[in-house]
C-alpha atoms as a PDB file:
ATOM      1  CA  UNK A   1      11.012  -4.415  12.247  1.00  0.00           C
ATOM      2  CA  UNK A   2      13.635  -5.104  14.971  1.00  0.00           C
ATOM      3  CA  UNK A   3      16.471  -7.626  14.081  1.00  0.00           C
ATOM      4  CA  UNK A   4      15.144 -10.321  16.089  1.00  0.00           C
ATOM      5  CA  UNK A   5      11.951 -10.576  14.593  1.00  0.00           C
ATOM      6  CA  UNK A   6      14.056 -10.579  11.027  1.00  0.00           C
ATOM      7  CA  UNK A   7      15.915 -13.347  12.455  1.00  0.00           C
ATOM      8  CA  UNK A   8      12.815 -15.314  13.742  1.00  0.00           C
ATOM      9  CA  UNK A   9      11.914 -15.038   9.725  1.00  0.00           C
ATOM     10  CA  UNK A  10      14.728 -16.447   8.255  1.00  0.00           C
ATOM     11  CA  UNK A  11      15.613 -20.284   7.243  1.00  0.00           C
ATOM     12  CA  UNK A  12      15.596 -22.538  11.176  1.00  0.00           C
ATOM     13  CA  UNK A  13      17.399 -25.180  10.911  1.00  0.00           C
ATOM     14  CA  UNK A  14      15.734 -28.316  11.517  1.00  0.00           C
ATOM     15  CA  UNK A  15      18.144 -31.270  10.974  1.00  0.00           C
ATOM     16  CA  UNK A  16      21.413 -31.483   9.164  1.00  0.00           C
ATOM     17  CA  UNK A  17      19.128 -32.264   6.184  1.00  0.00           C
ATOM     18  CA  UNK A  18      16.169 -29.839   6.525  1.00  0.00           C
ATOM     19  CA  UNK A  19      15.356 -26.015   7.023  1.00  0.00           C
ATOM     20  CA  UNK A  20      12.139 -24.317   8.159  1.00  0.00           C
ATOM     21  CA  UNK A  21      11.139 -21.190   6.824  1.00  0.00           C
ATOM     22  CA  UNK A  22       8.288 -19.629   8.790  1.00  0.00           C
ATOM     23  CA  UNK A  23       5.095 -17.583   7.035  1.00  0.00           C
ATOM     24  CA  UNK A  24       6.684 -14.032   5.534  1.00  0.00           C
ATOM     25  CA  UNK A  25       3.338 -12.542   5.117  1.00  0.00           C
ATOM     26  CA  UNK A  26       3.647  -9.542   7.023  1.00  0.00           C
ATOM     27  CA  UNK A  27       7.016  -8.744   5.124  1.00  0.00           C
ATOM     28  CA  UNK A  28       6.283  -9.823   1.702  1.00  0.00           C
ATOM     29  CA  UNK A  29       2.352  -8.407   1.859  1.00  0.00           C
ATOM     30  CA  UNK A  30       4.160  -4.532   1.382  1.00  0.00           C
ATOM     31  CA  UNK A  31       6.819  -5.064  -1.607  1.00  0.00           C
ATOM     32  CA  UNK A  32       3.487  -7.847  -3.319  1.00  0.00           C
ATOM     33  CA  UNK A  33       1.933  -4.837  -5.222  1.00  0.00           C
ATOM     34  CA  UNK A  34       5.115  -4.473  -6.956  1.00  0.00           C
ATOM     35  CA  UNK A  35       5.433  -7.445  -8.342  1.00  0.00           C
ATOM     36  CA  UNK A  36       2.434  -8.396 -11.404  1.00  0.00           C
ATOM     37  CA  UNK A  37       3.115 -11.617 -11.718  1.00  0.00           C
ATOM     38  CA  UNK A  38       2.363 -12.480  -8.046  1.00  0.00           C
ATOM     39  CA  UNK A  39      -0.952 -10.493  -8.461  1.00  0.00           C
ATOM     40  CA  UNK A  40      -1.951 -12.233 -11.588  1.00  0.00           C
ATOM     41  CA  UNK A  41      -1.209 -15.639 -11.202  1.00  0.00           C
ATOM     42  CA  UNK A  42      -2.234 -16.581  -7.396  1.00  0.00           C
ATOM     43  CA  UNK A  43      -5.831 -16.406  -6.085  1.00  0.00           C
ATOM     44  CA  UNK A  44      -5.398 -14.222  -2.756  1.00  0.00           C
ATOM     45  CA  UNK A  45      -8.666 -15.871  -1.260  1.00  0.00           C
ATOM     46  CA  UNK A  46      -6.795 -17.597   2.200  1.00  0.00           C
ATOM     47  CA  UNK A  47      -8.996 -20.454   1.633  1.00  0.00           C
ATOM     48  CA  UNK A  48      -7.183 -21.242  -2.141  1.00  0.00           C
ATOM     49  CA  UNK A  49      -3.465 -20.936  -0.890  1.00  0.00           C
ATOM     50  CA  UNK A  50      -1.255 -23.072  -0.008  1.00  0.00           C
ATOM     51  CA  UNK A  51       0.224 -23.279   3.715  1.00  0.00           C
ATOM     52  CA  UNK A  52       3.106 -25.215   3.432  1.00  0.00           C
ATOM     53  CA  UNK A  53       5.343 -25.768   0.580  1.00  0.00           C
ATOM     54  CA  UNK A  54       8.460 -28.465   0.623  1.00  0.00           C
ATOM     55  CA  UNK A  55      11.417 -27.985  -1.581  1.00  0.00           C
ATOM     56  CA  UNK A  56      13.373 -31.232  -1.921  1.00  0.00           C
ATOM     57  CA  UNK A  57      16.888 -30.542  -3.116  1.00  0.00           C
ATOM     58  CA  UNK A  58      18.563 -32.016  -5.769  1.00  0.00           C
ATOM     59  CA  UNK A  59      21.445 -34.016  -4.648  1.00  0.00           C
ATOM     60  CA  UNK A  60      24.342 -31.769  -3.263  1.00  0.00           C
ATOM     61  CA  UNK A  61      22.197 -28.701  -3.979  1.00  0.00           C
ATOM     62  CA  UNK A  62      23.375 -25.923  -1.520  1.00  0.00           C
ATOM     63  CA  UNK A  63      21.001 -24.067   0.518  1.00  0.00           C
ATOM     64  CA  UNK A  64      21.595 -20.991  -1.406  1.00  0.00           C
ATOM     65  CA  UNK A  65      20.668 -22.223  -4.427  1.00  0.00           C
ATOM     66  CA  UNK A  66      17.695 -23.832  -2.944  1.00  0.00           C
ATOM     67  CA  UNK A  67      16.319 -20.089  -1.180  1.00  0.00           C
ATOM     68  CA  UNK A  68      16.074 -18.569  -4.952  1.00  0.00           C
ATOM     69  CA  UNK A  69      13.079 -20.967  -5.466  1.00  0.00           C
ATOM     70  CA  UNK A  70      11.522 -20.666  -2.113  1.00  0.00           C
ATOM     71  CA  UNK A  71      12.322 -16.498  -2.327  1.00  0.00           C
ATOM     72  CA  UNK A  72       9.638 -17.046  -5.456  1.00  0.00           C
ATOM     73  CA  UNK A  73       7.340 -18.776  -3.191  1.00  0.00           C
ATOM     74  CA  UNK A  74       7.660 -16.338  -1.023  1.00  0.00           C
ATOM     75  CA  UNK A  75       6.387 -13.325  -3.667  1.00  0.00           C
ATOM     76  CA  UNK A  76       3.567 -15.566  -4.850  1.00  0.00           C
ATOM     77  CA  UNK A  77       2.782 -17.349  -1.706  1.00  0.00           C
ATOM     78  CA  UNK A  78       3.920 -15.380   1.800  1.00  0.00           C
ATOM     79  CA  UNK A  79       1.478 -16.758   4.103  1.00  0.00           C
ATOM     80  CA  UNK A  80       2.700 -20.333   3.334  1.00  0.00           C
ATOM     81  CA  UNK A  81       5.371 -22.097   5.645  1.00  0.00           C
ATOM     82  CA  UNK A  82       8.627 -23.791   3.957  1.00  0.00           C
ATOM     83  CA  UNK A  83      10.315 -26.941   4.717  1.00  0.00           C
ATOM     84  CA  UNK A  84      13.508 -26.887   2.461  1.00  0.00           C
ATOM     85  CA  UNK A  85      15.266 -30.545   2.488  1.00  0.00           C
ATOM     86  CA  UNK A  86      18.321 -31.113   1.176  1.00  0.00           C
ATOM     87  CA  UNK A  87      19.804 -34.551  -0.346  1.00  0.00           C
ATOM     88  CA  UNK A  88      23.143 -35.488   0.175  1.00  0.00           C
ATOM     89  CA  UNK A  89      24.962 -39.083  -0.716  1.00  0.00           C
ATOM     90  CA  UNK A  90      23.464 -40.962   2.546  1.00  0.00           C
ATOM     91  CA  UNK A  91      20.024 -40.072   0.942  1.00  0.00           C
ATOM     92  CA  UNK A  92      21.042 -40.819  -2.578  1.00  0.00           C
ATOM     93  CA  UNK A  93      23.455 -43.841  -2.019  1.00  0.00           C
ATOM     94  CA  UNK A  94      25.162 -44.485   0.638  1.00  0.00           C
ATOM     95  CA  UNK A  95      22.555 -44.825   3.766  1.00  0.00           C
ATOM     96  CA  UNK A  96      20.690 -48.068   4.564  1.00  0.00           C
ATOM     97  CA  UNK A  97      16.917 -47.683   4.858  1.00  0.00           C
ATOM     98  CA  UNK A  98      16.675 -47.275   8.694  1.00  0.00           C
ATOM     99  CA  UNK A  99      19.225 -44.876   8.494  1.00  0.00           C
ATOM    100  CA  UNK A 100      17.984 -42.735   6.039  1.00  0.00           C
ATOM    101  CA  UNK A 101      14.249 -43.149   7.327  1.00  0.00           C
ATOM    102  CA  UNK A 102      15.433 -42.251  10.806  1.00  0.00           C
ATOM    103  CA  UNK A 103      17.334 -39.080   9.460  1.00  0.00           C
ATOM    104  CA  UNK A 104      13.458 -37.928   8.578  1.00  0.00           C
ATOM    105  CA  UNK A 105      12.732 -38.220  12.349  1.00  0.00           C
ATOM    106  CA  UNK A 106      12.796 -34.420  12.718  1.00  0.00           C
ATOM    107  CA  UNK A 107      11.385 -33.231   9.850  1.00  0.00           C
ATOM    108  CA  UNK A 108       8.202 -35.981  11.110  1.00  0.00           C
ATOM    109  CA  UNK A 109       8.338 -33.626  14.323  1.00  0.00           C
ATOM    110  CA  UNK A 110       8.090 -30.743  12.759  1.00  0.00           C
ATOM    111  CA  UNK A 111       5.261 -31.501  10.419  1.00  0.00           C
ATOM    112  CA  UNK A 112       3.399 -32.070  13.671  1.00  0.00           C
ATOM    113  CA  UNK A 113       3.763 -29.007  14.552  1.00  0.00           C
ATOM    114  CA  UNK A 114       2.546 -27.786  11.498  1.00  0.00           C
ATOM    115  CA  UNK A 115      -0.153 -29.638  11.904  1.00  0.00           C
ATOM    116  CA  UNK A 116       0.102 -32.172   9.883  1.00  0.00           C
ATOM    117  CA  UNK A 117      -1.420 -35.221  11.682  1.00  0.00           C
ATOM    118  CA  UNK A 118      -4.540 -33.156  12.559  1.00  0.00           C
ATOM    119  CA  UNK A 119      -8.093 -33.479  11.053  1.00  0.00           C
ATOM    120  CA  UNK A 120      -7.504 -30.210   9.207  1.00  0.00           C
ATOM    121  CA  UNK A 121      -4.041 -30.309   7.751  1.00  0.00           C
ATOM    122  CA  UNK A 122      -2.928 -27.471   6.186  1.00  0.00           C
ATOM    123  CA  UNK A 123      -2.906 -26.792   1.853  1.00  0.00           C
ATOM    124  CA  UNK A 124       0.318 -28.402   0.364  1.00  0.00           C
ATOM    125  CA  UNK A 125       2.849 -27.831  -2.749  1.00  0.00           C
ATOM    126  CA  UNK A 126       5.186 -30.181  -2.937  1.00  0.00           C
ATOM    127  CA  UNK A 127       8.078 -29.312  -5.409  1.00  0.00           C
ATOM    128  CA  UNK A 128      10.961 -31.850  -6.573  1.00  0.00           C
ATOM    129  CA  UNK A 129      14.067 -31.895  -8.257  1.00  0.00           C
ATOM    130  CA  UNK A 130      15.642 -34.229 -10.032  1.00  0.00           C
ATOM    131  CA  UNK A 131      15.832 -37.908  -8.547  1.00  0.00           C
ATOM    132  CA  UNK A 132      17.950 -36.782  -5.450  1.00  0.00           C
ATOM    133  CA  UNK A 133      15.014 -34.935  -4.010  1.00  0.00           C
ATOM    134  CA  UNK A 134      12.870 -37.616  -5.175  1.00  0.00           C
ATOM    135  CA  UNK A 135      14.670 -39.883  -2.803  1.00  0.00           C
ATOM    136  CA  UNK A 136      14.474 -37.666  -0.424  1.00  0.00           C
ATOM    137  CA  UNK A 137      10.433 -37.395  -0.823  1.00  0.00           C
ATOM    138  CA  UNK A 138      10.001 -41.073  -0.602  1.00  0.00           C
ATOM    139  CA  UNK A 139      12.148 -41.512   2.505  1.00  0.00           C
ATOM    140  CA  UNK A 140       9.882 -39.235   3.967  1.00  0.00           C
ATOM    141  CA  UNK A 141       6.805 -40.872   2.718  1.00  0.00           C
ATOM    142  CA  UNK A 142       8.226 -44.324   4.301  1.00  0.00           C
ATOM    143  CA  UNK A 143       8.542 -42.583   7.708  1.00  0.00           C
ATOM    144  CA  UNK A 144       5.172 -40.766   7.327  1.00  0.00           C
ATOM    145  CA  UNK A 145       3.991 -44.369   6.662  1.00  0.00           C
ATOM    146  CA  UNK A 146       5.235 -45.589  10.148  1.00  0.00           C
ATOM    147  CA  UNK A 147       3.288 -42.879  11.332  1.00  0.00           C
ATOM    148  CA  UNK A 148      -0.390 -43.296  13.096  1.00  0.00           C
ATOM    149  CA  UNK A 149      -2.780 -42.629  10.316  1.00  0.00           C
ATOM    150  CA  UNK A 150      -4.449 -39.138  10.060  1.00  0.00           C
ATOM    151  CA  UNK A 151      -7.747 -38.925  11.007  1.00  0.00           C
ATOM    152  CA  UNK A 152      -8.936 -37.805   7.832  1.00  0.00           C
ATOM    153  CA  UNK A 153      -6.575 -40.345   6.175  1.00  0.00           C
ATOM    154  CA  UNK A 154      -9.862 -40.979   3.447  1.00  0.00           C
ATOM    155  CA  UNK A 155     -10.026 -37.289   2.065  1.00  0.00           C
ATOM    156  CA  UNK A 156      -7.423 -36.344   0.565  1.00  0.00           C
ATOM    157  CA  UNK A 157      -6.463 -32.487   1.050  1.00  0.00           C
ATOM    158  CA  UNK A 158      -5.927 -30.006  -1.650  1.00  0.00           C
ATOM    159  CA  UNK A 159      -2.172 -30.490  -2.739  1.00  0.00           C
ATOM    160  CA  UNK A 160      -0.052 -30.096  -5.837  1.00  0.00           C
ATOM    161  CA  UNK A 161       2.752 -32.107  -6.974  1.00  0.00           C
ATOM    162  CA  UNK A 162       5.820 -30.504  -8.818  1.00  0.00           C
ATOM    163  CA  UNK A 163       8.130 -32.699 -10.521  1.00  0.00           C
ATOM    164  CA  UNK A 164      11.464 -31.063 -11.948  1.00  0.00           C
ATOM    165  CA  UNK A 165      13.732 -32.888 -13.698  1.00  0.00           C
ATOM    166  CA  UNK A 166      12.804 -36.442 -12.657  1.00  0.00           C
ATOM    167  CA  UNK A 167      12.926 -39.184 -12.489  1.00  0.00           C
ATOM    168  CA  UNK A 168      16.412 -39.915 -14.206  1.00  0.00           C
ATOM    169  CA  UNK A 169      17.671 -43.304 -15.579  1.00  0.00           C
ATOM    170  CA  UNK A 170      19.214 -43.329 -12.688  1.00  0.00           C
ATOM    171  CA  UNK A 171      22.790 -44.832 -13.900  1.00  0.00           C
ATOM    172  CA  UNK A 172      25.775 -44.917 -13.076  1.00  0.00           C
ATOM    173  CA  UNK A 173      26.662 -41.896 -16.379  1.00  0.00           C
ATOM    174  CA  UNK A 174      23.803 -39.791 -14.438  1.00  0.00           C
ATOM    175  CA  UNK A 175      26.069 -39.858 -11.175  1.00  0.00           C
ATOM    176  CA  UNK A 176      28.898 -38.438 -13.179  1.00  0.00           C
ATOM    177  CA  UNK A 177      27.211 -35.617 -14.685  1.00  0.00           C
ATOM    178  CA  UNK A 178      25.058 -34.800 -11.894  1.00  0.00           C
ATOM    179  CA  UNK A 179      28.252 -34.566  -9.360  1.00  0.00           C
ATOM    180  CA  UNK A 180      30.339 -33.080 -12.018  1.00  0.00           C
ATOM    181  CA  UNK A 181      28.109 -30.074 -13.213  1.00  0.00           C
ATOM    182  CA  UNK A 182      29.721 -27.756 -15.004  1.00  0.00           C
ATOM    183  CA  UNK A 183      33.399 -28.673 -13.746  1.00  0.00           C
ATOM    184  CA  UNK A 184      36.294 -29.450 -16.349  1.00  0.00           C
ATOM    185  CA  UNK A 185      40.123 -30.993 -16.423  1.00  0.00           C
ATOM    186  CA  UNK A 186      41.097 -32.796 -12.631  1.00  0.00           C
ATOM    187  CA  UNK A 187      37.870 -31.778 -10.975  1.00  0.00           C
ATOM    188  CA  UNK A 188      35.802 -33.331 -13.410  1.00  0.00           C
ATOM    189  CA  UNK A 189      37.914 -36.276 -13.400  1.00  0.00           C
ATOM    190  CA  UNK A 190      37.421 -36.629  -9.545  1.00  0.00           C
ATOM    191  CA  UNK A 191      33.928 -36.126  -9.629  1.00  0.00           C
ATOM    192  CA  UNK A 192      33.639 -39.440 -12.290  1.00  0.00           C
ATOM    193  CA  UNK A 193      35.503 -41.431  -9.932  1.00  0.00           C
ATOM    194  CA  UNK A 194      33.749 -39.998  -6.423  1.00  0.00           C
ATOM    195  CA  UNK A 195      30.170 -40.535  -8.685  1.00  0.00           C
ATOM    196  CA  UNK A 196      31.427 -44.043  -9.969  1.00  0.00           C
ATOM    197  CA  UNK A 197      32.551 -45.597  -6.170  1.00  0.00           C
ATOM    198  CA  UNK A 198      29.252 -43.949  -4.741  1.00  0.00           C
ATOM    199  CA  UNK A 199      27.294 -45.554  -7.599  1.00  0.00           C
ATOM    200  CA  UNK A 200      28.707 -48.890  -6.824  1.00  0.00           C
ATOM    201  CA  UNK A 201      28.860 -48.664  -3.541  1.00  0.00           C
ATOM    202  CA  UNK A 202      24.432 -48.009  -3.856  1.00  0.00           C
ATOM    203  CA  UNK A 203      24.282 -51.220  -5.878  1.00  0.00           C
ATOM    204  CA  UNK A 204      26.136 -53.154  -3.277  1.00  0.00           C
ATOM    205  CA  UNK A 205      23.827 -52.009  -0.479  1.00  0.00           C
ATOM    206  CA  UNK A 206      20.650 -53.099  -2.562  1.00  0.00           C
ATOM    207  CA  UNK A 207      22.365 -56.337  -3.257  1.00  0.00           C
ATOM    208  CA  UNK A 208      22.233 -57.148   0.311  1.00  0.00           C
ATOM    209  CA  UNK A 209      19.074 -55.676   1.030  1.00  0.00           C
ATOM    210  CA  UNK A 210      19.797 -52.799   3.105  1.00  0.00           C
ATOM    211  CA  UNK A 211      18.320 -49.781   0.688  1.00  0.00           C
ATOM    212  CA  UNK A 212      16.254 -50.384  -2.592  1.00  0.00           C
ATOM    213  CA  UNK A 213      17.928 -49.821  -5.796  1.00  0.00           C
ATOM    214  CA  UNK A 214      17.169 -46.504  -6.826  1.00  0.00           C
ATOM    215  CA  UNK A 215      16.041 -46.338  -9.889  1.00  0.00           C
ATOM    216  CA  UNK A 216      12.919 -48.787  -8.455  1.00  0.00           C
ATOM    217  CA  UNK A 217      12.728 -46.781  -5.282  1.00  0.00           C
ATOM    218  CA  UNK A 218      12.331 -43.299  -7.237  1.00  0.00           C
ATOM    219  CA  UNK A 219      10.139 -44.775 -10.557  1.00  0.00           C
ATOM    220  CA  UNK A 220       7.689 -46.449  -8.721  1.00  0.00           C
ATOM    221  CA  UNK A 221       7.419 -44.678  -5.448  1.00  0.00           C
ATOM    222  CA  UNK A 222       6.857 -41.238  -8.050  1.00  0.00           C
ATOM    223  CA  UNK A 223       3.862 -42.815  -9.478  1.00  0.00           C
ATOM    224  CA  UNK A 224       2.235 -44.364  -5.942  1.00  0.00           C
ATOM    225  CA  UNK A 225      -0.740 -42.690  -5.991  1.00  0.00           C
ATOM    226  CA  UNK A 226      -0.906 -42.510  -2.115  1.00  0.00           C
ATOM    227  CA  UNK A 227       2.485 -41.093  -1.846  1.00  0.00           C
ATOM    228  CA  UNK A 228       1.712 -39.024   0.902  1.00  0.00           C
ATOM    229  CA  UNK A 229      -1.504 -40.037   2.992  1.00  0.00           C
ATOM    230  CA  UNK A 230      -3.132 -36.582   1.743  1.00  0.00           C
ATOM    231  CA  UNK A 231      -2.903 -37.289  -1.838  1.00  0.00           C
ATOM    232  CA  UNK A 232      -4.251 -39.482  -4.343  1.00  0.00           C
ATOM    233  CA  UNK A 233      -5.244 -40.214  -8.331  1.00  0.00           C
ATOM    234  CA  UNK A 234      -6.371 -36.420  -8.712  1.00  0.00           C
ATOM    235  CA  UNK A 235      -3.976 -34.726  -6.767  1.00  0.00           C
ATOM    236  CA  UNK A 236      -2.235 -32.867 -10.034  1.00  0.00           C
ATOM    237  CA  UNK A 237       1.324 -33.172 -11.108  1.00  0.00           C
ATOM    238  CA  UNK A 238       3.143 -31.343 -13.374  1.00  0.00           C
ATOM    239  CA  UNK A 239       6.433 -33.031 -14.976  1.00  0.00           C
ATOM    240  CA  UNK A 240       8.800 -30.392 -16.109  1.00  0.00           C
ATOM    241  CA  UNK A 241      12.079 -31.362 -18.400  1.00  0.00           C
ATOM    242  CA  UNK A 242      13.413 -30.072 -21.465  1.00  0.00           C
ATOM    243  CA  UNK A 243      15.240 -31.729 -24.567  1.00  0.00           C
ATOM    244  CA  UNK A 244      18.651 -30.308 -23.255  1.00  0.00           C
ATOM    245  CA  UNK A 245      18.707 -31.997 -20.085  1.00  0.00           C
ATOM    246  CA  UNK A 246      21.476 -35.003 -20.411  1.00  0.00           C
ATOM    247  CA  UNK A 247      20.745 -36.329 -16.707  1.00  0.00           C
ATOM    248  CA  UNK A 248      16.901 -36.954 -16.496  1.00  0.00           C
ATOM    249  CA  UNK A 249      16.735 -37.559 -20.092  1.00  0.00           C
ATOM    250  CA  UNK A 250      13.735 -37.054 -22.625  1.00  0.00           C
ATOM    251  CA  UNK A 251      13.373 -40.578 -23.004  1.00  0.00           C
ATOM    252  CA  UNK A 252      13.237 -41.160 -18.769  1.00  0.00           C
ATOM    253  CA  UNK A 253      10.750 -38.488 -18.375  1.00  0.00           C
ATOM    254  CA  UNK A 254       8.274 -39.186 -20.876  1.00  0.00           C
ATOM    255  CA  UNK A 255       8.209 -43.290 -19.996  1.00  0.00           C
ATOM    256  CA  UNK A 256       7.399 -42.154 -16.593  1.00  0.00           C
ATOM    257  CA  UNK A 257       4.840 -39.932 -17.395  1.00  0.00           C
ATOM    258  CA  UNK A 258       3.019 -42.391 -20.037  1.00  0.00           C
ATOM    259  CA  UNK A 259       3.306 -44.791 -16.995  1.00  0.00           C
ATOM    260  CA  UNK A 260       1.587 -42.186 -14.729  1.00  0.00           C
ATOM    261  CA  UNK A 261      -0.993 -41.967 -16.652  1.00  0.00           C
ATOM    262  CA  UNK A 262      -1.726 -45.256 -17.432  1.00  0.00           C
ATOM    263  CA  UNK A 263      -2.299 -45.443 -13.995  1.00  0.00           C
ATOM    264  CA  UNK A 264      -5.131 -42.129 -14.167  1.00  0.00           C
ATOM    265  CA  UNK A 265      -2.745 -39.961 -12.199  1.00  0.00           C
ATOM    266  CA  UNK A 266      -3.352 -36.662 -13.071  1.00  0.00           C
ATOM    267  CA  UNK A 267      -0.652 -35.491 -15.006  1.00  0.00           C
ATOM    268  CA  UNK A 268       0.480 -32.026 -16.854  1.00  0.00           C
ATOM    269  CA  UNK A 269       4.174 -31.365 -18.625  1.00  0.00           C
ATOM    270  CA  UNK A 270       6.103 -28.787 -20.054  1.00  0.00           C
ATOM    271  CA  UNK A 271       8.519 -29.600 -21.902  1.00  0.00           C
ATOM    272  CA  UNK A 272      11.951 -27.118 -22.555  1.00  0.00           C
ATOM    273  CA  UNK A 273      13.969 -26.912 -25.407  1.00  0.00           C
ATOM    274  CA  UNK A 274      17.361 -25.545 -24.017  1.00  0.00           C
ATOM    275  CA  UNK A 275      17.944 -26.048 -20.240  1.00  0.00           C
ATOM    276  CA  UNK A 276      20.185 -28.314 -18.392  1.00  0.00           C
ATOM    277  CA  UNK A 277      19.752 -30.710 -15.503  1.00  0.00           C
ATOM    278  CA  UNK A 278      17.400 -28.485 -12.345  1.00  0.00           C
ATOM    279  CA  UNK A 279      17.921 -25.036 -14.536  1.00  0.00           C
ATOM    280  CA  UNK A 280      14.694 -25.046 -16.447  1.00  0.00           C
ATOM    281  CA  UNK A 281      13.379 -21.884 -14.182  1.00  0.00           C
ATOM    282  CA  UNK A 282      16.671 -20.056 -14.653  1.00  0.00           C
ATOM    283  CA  UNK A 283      16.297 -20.202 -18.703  1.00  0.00           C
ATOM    284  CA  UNK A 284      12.313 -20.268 -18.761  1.00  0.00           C
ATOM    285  CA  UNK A 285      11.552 -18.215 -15.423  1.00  0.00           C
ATOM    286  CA  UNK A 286       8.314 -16.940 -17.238  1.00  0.00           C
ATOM    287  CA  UNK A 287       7.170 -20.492 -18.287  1.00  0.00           C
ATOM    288  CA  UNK A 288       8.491 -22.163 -15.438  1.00  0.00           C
ATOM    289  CA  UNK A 289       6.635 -20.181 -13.021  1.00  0.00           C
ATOM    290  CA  UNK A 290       3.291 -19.957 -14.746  1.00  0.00           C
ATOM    291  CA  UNK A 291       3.280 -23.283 -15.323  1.00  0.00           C
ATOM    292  CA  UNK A 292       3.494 -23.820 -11.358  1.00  0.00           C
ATOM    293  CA  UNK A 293       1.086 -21.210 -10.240  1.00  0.00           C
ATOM    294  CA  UNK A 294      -1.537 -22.487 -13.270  1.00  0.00           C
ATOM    295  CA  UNK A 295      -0.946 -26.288 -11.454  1.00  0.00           C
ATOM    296  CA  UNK A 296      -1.802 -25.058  -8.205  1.00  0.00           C
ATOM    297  CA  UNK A 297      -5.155 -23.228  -9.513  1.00  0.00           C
ATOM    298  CA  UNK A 298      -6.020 -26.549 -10.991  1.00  0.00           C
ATOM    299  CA  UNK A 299      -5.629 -28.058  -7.191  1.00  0.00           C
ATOM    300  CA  UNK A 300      -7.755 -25.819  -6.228  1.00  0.00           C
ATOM    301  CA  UNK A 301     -10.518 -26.100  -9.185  1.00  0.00           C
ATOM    302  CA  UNK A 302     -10.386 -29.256  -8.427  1.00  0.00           C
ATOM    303  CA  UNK A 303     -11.578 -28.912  -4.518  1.00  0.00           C
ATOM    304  CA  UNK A 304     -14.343 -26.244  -5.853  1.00  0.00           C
END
């Protein structure tokens, strides 16, 4: 394949916040064979795929770290477009509503183009991490809202809803371990006081009504069950956490989920023992990933 064409293939970048990554089937269908897991886990029927998958960043996730999960996609799904979006502190603090709903202006484009806004839109997985990229998903959804309906706004498409380390208390001690990772001595130190300023600078901006507090904005917008005008009660969702997690907390998780289904959402978890905050795949990659690809086959049971 000439280097152009590998080019055309790789991440686009869309906005400051969001990447494209175009269908790899004709690259990924030769190295498939290869790899069992992709064989037995996805149904290769076209009609039972998915064709577009969003990744929504936790906040300050890199781009790198962001491709490992859609380089899976790409080995169990290659015929499916990406649309990686990132979260940064406008998204997760510091950006009034317009601003952060205007930021999704492109990424609104570019689901056009995909389609979208069409009486056939295409199959969807939408995959979340932690309550950055949960923000991030609901700023989206408000601009989608501003949107002219679909035309097939009633029926719901088939579409899967992965949910990774979310929704977190959302306080101000989440902040400082989520900016602070793994970092020790001064640079943890700076990240606590960056985190706590950013924190209350959030709270400020919901006190005067120009963004909704978040842990409000990501709880209840999570469990809307028209999130997205192509989903609904039975789209399925699959929570995924674990007991070692000290951001989105046991606790968090589960009270979310009882809420969820108290309001007949359909709702699957797996529950970890050992990883931390967004690194459930890198301790469980078995798990993780089956757990995915057996929540999409239910999507697509369920439009049998």
């Amino acid at each position: 394949m000439a280097d152009s064409d590998q080019q055309l293939r790789g991440p686009v970048q869309v906005s400051d916040i969001c990447y494209y990554l175009p269908s790899q089937e004709s690259q990924s269908e030769a190295c498939a064979p290869e790899d069992p897991q992709y064989r037995r886990r996805t149904d290769r029927s076209p009609a039972r795929l998915p064709r577009l998958i969003f990744i929504f960043g936790w906040a300050s996730a890199g781009l790198s770290h962001l491709l490992k999960y859609s380089r899976q996609y790409t080995a169990f799904f290659p015929s499916a477009s990406q649309l990686i979006i990132q979260c940064d502190l406008t998204a997760m603090a510091l950006g009034t509503t317009e601003t952060n709903v205007r930021r999704q202006g492109p990424v609104v484009e570019q689901l056009e183009r995909l389609g979208l806004f069409t009486e056939q839109p295409p199959r969807m997985l939408i995959h979340v991490f932690s309550s950055g990229g949960a923000a991030q998903l609901l700023w989206l959804a408000l601009a989608i809202d501003r949107m002219p309906p679909p035309p097939n706004n009633a029926h719901p498409l088939l579409a899967c809803l992965i949910l990774d380390s979310t929704p977190t208390p959302c306080q101000v001690t989440d902040f400082q371990r989520g900016l602070a990772g793994a970092s020790t001595g001064p640079a943890k130190l700076a990240a606590s006081t960056i985190s706590t300023v950013v924190y209350t600078a959030a709270q400020l901006l919901a006190a005067i009504s120009l963004r909704p507090a978040l842990r409000p904005f990501v709880r209840h917008g999570l469990n809307n069950p028209r999130l997205f005008p192509w989903i609904n009660t039975t789209t399925p969702r699959l929570y995924l956490y674990s007991d070692a997690d000290a951001v989105a907390r046991v606790s968090s998780v589960r009270e979310h989920i009882a809420r969820a289904r108290a309001a007949g959402l359909n709702v699957r978890e797996v529950r970890f023992e050992k990883s931390p905050h967004v690194l459930h795949a890198r301790v469980y990659p078995e798990q993780y990933w089956a757990a995915v690809s057996a929540r999409w086959r239910d999507a697509v049971r369920a439009k049998l």
